[in-house]
PDB file of N, CA and C in Angstrom:
ATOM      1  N   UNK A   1      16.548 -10.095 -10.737  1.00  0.00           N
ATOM      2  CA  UNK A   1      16.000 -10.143  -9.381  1.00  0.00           C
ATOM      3  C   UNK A   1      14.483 -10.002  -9.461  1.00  0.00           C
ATOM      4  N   UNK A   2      13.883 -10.655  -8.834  1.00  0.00           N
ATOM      5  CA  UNK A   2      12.044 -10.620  -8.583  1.00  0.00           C
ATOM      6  C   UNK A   2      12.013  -9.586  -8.011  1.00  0.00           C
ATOM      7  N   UNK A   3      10.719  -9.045  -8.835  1.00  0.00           N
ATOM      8  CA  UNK A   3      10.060  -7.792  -8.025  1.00  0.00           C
ATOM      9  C   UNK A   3       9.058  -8.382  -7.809  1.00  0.00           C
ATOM     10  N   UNK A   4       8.533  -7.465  -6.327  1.00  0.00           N
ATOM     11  CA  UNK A   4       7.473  -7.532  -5.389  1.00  0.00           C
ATOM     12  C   UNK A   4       6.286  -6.463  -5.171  1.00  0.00           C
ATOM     13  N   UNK A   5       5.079  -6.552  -5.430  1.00  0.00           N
ATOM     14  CA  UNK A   5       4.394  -5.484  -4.863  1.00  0.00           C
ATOM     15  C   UNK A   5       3.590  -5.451  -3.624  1.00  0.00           C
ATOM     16  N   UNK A   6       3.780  -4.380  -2.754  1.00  0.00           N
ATOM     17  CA  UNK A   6       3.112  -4.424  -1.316  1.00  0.00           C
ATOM     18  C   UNK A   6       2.027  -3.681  -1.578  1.00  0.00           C
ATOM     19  N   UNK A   7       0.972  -4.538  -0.683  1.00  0.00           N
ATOM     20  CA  UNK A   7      -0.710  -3.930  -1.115  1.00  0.00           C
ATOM     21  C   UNK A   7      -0.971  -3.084   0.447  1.00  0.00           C
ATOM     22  N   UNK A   8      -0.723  -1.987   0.661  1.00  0.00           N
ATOM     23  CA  UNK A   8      -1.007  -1.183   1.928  1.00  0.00           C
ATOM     24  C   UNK A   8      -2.403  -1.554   2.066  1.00  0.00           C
ATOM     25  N   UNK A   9      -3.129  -2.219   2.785  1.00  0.00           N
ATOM     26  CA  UNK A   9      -4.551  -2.233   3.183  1.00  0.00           C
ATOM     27  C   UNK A   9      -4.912  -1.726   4.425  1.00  0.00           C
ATOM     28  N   UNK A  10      -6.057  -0.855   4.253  1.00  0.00           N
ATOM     29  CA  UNK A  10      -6.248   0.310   5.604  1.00  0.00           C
ATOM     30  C   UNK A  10      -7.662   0.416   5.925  1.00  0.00           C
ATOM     31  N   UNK A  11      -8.207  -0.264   7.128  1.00  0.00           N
ATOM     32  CA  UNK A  11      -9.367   0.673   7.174  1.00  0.00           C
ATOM     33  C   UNK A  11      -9.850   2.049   7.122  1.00  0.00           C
ATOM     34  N   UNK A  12     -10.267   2.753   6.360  1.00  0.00           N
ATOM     35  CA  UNK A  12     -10.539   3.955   5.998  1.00  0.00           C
ATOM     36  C   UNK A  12     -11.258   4.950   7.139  1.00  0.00           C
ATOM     37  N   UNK A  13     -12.322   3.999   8.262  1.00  0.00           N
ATOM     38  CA  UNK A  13     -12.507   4.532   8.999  1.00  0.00           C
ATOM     39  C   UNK A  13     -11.886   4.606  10.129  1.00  0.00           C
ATOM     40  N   UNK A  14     -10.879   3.892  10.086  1.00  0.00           N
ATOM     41  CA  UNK A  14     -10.425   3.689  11.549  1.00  0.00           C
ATOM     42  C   UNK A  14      -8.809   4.129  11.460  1.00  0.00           C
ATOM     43  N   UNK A  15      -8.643   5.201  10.632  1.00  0.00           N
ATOM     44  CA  UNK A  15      -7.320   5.830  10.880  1.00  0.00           C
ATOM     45  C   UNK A  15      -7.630   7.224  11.658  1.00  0.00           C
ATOM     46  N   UNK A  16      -6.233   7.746  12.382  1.00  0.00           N
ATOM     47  CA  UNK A  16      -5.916   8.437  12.748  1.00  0.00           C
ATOM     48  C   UNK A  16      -6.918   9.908  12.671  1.00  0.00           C
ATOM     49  N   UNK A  17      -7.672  10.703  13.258  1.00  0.00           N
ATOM     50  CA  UNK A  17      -8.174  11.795  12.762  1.00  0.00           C
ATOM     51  C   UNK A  17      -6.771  12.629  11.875  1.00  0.00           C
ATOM     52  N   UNK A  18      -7.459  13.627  10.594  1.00  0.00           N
ATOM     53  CA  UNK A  18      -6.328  14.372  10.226  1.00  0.00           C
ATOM     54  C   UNK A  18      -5.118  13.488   9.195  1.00  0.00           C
ATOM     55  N   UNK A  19      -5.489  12.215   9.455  1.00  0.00           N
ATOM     56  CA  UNK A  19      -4.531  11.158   8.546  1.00  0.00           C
ATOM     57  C   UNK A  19      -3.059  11.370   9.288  1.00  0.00           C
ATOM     58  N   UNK A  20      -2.093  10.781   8.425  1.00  0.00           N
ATOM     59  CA  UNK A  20      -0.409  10.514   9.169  1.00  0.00           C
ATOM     60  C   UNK A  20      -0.025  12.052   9.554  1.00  0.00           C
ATOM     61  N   UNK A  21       0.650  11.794  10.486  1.00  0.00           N
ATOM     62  CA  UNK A  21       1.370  13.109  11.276  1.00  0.00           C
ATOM     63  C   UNK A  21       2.597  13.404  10.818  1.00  0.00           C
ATOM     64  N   UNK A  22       3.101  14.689  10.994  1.00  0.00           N
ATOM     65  CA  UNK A  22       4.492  14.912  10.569  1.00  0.00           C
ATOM     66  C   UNK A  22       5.713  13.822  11.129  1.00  0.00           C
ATOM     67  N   UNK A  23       5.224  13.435  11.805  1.00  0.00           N
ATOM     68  CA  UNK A  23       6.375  12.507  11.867  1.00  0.00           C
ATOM     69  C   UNK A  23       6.166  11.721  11.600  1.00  0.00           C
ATOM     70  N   UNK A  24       5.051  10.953  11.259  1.00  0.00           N
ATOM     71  CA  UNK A  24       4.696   9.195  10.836  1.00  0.00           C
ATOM     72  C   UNK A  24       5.539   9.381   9.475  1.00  0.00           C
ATOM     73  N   UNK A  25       5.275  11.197   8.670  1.00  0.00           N
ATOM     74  CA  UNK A  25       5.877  11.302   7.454  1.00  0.00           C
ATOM     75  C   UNK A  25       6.967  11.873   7.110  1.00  0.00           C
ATOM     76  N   UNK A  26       7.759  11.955   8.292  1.00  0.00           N
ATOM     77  CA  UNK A  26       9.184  11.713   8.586  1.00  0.00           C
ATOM     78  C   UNK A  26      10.029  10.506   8.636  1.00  0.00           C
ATOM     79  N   UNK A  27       9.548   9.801   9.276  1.00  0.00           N
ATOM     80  CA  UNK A  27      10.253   8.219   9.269  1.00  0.00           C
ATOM     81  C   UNK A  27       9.274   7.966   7.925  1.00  0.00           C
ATOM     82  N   UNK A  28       8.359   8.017   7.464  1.00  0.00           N
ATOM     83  CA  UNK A  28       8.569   7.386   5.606  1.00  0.00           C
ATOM     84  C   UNK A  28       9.328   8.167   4.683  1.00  0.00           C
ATOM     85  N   UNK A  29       9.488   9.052   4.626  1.00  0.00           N
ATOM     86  CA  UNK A  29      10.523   9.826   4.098  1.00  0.00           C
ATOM     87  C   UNK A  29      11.862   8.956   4.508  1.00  0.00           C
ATOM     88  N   UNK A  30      12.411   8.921   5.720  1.00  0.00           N
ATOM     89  CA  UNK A  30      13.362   8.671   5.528  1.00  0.00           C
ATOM     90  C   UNK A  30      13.935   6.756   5.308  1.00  0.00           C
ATOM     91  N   UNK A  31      12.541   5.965   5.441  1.00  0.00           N
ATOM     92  CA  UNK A  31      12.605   4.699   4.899  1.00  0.00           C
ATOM     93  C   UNK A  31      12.518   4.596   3.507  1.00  0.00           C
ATOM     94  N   UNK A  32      11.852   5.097   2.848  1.00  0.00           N
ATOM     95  CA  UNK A  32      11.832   5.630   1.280  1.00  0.00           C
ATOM     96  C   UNK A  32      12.904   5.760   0.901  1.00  0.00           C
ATOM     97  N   UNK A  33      13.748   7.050   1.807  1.00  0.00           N
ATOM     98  CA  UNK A  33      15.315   6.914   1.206  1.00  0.00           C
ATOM     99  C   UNK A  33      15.903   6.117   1.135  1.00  0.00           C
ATOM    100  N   UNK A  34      16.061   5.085   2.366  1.00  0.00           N
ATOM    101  CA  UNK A  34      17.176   3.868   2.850  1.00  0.00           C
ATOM    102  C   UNK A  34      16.567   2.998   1.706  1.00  0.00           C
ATOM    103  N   UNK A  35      15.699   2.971   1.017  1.00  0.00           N
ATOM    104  CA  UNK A  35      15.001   1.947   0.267  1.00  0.00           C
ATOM    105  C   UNK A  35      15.357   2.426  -1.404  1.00  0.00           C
ATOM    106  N   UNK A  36      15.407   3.878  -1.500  1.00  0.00           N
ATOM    107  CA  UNK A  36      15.835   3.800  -2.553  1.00  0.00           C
ATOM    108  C   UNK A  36      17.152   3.756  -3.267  1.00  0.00           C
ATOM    109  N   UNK A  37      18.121   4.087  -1.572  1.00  0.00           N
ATOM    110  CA  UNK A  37      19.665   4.274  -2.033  1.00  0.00           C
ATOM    111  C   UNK A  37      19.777   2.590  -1.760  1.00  0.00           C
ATOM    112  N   UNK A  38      19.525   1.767  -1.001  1.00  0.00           N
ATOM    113  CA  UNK A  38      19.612   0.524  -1.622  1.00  0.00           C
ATOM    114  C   UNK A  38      19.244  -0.440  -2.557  1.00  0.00           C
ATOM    115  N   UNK A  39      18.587   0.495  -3.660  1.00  0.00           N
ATOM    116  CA  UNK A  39      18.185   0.157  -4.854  1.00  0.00           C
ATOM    117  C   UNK A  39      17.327  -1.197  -4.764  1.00  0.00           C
ATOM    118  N   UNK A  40      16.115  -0.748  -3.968  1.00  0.00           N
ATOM    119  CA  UNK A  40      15.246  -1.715  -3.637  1.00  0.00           C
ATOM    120  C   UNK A  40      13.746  -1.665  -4.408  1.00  0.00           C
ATOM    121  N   UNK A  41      13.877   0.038  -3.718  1.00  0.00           N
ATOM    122  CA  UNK A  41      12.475   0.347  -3.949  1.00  0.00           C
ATOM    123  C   UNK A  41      12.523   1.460  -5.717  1.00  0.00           C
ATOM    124  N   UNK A  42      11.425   0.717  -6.204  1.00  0.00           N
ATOM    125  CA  UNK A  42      11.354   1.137  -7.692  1.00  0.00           C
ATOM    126  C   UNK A  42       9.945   2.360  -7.870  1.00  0.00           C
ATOM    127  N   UNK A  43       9.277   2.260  -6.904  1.00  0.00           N
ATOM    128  CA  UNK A  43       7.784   2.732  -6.861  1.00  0.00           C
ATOM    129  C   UNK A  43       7.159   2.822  -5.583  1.00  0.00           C
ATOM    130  N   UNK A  44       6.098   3.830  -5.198  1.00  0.00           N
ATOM    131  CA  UNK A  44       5.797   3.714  -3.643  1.00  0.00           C
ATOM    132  C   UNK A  44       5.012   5.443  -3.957  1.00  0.00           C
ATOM    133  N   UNK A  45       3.327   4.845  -3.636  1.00  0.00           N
ATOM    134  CA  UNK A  45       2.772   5.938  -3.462  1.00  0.00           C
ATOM    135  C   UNK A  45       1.099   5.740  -2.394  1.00  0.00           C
ATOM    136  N   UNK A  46       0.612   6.644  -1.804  1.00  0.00           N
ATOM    137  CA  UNK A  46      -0.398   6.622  -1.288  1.00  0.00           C
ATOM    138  C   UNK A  46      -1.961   6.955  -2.006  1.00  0.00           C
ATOM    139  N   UNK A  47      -2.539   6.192  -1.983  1.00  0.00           N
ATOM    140  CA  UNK A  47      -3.857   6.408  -2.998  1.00  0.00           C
ATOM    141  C   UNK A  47      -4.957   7.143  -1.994  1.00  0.00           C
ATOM    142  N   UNK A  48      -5.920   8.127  -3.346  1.00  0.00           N
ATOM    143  CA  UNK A  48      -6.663   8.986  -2.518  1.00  0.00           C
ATOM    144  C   UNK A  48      -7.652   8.155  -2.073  1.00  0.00           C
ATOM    145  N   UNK A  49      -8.690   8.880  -1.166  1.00  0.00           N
ATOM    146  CA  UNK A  49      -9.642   7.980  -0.772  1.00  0.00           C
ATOM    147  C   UNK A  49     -10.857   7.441  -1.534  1.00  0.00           C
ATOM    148  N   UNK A  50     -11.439   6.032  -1.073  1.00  0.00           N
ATOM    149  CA  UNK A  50     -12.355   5.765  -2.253  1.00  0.00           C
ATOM    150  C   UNK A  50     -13.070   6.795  -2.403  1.00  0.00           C
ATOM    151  N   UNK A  51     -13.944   7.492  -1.915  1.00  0.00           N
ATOM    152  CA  UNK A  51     -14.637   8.120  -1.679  1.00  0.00           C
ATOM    153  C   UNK A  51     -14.530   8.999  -3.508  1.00  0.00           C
ATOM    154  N   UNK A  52     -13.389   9.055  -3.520  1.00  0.00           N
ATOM    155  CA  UNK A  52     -12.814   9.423  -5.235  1.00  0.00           C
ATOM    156  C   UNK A  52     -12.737   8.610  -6.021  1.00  0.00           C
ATOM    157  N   UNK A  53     -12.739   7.816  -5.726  1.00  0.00           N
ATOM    158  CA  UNK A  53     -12.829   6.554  -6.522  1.00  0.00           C
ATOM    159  C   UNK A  53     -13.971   5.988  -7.226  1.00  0.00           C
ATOM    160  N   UNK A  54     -13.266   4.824  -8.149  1.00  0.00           N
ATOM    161  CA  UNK A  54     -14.770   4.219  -8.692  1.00  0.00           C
ATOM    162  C   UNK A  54     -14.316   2.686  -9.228  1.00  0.00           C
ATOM    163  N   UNK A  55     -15.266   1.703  -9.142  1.00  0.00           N
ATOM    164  CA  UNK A  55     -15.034   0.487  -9.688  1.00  0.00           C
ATOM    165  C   UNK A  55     -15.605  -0.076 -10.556  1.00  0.00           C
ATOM    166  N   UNK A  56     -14.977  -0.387 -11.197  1.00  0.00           N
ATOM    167  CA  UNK A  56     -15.779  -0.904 -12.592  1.00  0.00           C
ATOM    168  C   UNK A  56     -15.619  -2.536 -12.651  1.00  0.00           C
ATOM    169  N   UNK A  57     -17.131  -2.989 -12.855  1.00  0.00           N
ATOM    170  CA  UNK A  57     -16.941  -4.500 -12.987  1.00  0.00           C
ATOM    171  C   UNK A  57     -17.293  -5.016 -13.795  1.00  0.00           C
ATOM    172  N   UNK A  58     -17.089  -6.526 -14.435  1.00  0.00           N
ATOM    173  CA  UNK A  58     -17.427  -6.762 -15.739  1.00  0.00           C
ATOM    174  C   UNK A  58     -18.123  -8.317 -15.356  1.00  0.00           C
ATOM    175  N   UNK A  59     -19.715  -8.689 -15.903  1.00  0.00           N
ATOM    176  CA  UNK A  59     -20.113  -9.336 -15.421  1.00  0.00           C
ATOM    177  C   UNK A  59     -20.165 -10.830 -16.767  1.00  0.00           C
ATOM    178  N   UNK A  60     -19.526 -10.178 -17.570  1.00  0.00           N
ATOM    179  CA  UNK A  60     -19.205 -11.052 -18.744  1.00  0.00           C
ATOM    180  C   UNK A  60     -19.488 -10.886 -19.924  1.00  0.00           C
ATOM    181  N   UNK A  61     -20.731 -10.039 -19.980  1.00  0.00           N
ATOM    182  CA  UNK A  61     -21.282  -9.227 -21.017  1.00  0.00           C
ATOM    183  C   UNK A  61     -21.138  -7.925 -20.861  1.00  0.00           C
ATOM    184  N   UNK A  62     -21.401  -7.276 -20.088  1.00  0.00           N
ATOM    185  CA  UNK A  62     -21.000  -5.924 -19.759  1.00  0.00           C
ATOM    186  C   UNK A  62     -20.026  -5.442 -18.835  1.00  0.00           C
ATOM    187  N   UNK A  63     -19.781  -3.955 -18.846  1.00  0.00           N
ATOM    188  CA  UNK A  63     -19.670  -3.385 -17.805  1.00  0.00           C
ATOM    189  C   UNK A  63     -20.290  -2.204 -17.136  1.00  0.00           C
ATOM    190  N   UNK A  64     -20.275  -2.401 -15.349  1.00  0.00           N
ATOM    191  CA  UNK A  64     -20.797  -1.526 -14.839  1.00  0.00           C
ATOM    192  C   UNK A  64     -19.838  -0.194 -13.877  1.00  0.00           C
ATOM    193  N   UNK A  65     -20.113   0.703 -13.334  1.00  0.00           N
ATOM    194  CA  UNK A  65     -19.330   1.412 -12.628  1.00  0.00           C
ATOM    195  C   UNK A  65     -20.104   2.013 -11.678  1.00  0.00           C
ATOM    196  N   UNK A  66     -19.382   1.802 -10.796  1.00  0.00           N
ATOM    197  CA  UNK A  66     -19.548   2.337  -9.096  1.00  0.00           C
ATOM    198  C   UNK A  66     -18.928   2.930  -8.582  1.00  0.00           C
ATOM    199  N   UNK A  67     -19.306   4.287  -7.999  1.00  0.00           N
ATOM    200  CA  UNK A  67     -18.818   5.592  -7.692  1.00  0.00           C
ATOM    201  C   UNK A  67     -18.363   5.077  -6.357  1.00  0.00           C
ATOM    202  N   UNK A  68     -17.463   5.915  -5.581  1.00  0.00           N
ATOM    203  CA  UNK A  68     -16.870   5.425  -4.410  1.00  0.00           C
ATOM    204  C   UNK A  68     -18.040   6.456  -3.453  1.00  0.00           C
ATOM    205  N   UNK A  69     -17.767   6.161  -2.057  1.00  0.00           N
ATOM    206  CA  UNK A  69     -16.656   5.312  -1.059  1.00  0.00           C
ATOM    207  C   UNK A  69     -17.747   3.970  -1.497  1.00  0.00           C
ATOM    208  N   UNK A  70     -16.478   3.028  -0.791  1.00  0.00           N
ATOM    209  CA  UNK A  70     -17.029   1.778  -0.763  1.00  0.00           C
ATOM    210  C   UNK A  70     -17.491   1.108   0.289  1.00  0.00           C
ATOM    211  N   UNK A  71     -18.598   1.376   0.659  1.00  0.00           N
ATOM    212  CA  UNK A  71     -19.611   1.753   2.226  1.00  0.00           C
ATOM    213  C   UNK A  71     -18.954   0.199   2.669  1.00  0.00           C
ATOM    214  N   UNK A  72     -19.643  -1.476   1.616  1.00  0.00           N
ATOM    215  CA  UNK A  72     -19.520  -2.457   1.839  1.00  0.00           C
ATOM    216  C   UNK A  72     -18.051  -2.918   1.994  1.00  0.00           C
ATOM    217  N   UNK A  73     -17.370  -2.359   1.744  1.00  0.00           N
ATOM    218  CA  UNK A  73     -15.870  -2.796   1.672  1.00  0.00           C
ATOM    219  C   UNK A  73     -15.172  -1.615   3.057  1.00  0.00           C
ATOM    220  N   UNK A  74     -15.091  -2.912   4.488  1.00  0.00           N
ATOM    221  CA  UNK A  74     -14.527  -2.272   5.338  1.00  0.00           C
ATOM    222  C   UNK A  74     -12.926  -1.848   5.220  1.00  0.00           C
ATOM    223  N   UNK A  75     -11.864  -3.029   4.168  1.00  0.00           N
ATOM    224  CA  UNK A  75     -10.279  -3.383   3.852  1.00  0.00           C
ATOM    225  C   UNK A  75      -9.801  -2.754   2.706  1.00  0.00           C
ATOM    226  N   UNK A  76      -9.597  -1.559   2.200  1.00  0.00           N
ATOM    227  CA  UNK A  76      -9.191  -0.677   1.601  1.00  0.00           C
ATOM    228  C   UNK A  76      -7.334  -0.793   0.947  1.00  0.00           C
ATOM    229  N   UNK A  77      -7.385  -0.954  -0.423  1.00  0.00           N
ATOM    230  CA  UNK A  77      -6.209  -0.796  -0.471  1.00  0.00           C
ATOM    231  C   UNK A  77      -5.532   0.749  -0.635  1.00  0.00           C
ATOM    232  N   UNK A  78      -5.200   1.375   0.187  1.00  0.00           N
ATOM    233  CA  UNK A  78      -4.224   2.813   0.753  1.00  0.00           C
ATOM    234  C   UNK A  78      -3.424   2.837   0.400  1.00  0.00           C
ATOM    235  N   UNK A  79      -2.564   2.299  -0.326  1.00  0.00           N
ATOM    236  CA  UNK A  79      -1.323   2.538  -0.950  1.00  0.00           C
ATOM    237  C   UNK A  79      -0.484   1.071  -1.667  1.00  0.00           C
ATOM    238  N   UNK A  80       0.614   1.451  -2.121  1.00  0.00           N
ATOM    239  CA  UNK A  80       1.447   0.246  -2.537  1.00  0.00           C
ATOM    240  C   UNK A  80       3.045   0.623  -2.508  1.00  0.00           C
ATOM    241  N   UNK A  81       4.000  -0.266  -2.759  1.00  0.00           N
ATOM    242  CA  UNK A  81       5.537   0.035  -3.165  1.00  0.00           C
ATOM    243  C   UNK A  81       5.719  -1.309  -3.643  1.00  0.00           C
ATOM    244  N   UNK A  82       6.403  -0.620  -5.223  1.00  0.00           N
ATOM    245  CA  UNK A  82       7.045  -2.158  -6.274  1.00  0.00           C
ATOM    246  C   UNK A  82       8.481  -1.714  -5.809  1.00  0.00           C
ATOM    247  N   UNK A  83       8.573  -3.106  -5.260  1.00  0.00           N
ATOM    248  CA  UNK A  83      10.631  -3.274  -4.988  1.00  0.00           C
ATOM    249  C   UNK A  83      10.823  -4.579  -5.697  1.00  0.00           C
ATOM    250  N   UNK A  84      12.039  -4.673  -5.992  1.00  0.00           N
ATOM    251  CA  UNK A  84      12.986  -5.569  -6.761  1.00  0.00           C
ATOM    252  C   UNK A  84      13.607  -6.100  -5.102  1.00  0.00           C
ATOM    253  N   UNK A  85      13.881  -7.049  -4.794  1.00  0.00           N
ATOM    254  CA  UNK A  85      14.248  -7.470  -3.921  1.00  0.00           C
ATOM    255  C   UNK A  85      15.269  -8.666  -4.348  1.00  0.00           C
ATOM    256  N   UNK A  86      16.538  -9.282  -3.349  1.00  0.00           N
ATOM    257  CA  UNK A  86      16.944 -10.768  -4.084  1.00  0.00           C
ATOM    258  C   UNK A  86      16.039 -11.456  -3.919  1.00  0.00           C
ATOM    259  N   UNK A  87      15.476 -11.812  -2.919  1.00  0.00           N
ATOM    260  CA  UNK A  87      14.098 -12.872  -2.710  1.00  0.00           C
ATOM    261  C   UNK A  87      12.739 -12.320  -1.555  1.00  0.00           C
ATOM    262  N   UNK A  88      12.288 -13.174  -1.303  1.00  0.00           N
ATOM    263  CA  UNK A  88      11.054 -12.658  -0.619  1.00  0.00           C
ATOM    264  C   UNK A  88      11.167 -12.452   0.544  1.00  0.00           C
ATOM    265  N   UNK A  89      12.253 -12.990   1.377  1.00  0.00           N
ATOM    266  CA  UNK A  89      12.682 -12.553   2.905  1.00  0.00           C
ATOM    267  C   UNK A  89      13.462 -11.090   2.948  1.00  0.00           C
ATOM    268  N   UNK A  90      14.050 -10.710   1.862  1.00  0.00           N
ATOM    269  CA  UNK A  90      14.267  -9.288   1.553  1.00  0.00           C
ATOM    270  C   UNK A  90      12.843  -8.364   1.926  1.00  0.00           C
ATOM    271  N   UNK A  91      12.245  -9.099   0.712  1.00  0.00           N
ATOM    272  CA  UNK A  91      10.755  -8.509   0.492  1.00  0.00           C
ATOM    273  C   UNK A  91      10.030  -8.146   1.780  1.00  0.00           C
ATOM    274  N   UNK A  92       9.664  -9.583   2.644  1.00  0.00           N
ATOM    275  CA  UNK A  92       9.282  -9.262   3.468  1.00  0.00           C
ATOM    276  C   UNK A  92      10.045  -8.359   4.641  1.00  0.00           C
ATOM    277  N   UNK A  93      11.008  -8.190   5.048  1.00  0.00           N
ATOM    278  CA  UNK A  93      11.612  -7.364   5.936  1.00  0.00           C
ATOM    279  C   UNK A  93      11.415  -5.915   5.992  1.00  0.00           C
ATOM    280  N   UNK A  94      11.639  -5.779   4.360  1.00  0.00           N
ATOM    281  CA  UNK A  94      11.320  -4.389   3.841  1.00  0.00           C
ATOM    282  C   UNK A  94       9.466  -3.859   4.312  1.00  0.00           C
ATOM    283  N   UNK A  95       9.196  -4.633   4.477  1.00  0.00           N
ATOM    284  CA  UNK A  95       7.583  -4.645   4.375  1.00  0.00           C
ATOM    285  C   UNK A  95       7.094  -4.612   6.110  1.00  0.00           C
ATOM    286  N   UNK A  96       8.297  -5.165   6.805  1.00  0.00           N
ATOM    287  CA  UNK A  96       8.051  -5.686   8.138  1.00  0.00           C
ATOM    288  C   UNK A  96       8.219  -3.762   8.847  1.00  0.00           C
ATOM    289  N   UNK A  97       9.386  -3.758   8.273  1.00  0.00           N
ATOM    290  CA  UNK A  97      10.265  -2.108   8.513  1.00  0.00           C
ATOM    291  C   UNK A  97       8.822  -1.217   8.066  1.00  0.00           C
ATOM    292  N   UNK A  98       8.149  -1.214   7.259  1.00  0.00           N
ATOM    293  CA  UNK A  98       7.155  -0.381   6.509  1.00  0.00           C
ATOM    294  C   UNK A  98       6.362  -0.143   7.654  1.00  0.00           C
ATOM    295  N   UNK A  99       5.472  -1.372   8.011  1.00  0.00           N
ATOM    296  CA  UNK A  99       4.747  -1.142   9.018  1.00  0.00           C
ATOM    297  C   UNK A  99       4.892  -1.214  10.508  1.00  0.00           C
ATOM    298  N   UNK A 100       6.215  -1.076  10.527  1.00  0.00           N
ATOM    299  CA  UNK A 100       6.778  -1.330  12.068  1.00  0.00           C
ATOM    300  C   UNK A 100       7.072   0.867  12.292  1.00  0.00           C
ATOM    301  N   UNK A 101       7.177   1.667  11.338  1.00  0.00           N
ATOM    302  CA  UNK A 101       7.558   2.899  11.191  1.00  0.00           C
ATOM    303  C   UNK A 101       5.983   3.545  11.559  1.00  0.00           C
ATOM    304  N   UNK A 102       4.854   2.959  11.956  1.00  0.00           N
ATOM    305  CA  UNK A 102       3.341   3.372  12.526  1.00  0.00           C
ATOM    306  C   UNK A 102       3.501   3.498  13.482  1.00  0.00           C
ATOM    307  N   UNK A 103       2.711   4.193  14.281  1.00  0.00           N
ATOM    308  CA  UNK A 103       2.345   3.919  15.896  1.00  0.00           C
ATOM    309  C   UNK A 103       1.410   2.991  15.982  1.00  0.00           C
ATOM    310  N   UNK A 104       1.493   3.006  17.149  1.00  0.00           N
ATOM    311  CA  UNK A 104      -0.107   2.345  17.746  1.00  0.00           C
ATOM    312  C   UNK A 104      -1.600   2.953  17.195  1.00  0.00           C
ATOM    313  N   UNK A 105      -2.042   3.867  17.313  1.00  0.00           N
ATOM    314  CA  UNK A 105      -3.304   4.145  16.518  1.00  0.00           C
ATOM    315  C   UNK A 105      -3.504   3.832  14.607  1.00  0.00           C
ATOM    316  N   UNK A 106      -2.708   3.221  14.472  1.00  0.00           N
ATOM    317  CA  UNK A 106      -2.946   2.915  13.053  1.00  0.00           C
ATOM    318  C   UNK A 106      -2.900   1.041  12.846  1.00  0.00           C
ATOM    319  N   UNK A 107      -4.152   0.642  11.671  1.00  0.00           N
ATOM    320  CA  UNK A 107      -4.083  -0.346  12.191  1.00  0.00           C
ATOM    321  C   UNK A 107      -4.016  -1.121  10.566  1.00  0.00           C
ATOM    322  N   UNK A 108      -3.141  -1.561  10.435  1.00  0.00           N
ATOM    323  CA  UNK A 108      -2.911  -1.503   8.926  1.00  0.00           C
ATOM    324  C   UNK A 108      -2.134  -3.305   8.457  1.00  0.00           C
ATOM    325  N   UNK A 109      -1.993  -3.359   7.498  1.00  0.00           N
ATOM    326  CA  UNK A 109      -1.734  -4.781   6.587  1.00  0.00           C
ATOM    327  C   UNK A 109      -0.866  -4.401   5.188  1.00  0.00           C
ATOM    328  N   UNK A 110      -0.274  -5.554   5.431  1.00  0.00           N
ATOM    329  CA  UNK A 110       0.592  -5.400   3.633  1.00  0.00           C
ATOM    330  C   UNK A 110       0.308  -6.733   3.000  1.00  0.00           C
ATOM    331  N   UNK A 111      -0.242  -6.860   1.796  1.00  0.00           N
ATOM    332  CA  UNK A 111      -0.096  -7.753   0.995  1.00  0.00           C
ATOM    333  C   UNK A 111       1.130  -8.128   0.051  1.00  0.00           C
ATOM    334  N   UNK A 112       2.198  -8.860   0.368  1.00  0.00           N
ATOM    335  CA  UNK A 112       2.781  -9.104  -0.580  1.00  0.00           C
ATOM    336  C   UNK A 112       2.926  -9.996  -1.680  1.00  0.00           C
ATOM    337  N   UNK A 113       3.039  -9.733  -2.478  1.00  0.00           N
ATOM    338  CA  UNK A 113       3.089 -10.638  -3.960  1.00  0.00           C
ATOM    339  C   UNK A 113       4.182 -10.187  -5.036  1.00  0.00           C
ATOM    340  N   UNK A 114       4.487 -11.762  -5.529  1.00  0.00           N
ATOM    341  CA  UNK A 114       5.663 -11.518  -6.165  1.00  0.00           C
ATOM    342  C   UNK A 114       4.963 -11.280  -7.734  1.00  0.00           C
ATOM    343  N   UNK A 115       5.543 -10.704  -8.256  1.00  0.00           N
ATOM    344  CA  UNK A 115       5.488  -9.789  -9.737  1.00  0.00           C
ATOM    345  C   UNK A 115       5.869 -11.247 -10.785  1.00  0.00           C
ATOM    346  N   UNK A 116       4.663 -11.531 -11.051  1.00  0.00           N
ATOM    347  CA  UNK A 116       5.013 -12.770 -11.811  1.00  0.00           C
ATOM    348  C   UNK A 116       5.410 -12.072 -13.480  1.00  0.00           C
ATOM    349  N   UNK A 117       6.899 -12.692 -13.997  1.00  0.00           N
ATOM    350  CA  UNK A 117       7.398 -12.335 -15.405  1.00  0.00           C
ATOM    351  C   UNK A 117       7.360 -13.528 -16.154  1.00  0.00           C
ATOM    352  N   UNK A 118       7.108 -12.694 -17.661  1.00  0.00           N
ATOM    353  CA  UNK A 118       7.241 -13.767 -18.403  1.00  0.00           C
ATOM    354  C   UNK A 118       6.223 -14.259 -18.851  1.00  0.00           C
TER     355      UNK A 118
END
């Protein structure tokens, strides 16, 4: 079965004061479960903020590194989950359910892509 990875993309400034609420992290808790007892989801975590972060780029001869936040970069990737899915309408549903479990003050994106093997 193809696995899939979802790219959580978040504006950093424009979430929630205080970040997710006990209940935003209640219903992921309990989609996490339904996802893992249907042996979907393989992986699924939230990344700290750039602000901790750093990027390193390589301009062909070298490399350089850049301390976070990333002032110029408004689209933040916030998290991910690798699922094995049968196909990509799996994929996507699972992904649809992900961000359908937000409220309204959160304003968020999933990238999906299939896990190329081989």
């Amino acid at each position: 079965m193809p696995r899939y990875l979802s790219l959580v993309r978040i504006d950093e400034t424009a979430g929630p004061a205080g970040g997710p609420s006990a209940e935003l992290m209640r219903r992921m808790g309990e989609l996490i479960e339904e996802m893992t007892k249907a042996g979907v989801l393989l992986d699924t975590a939230g990344l700290t903020p750039t602000a901790d972060g750093a990027r390193v780029d390589w301009d062909g001869e070298r490399t350089s590194v850049t301390d976070g936040p990333f002032t110029e970069t408004k689209e933040v990737v916030g998290g991910y989950a690798l699922m094995q899915c049968k196909d990509r309408a799996e994929a996507l549903e699972w992904t649809r359910r992900f961000l359908k479990i937000h409220g309204p003050e959160w304003r968020l994106a999933c990238e999906l892509r299939e896990i190329a093997e081989g």
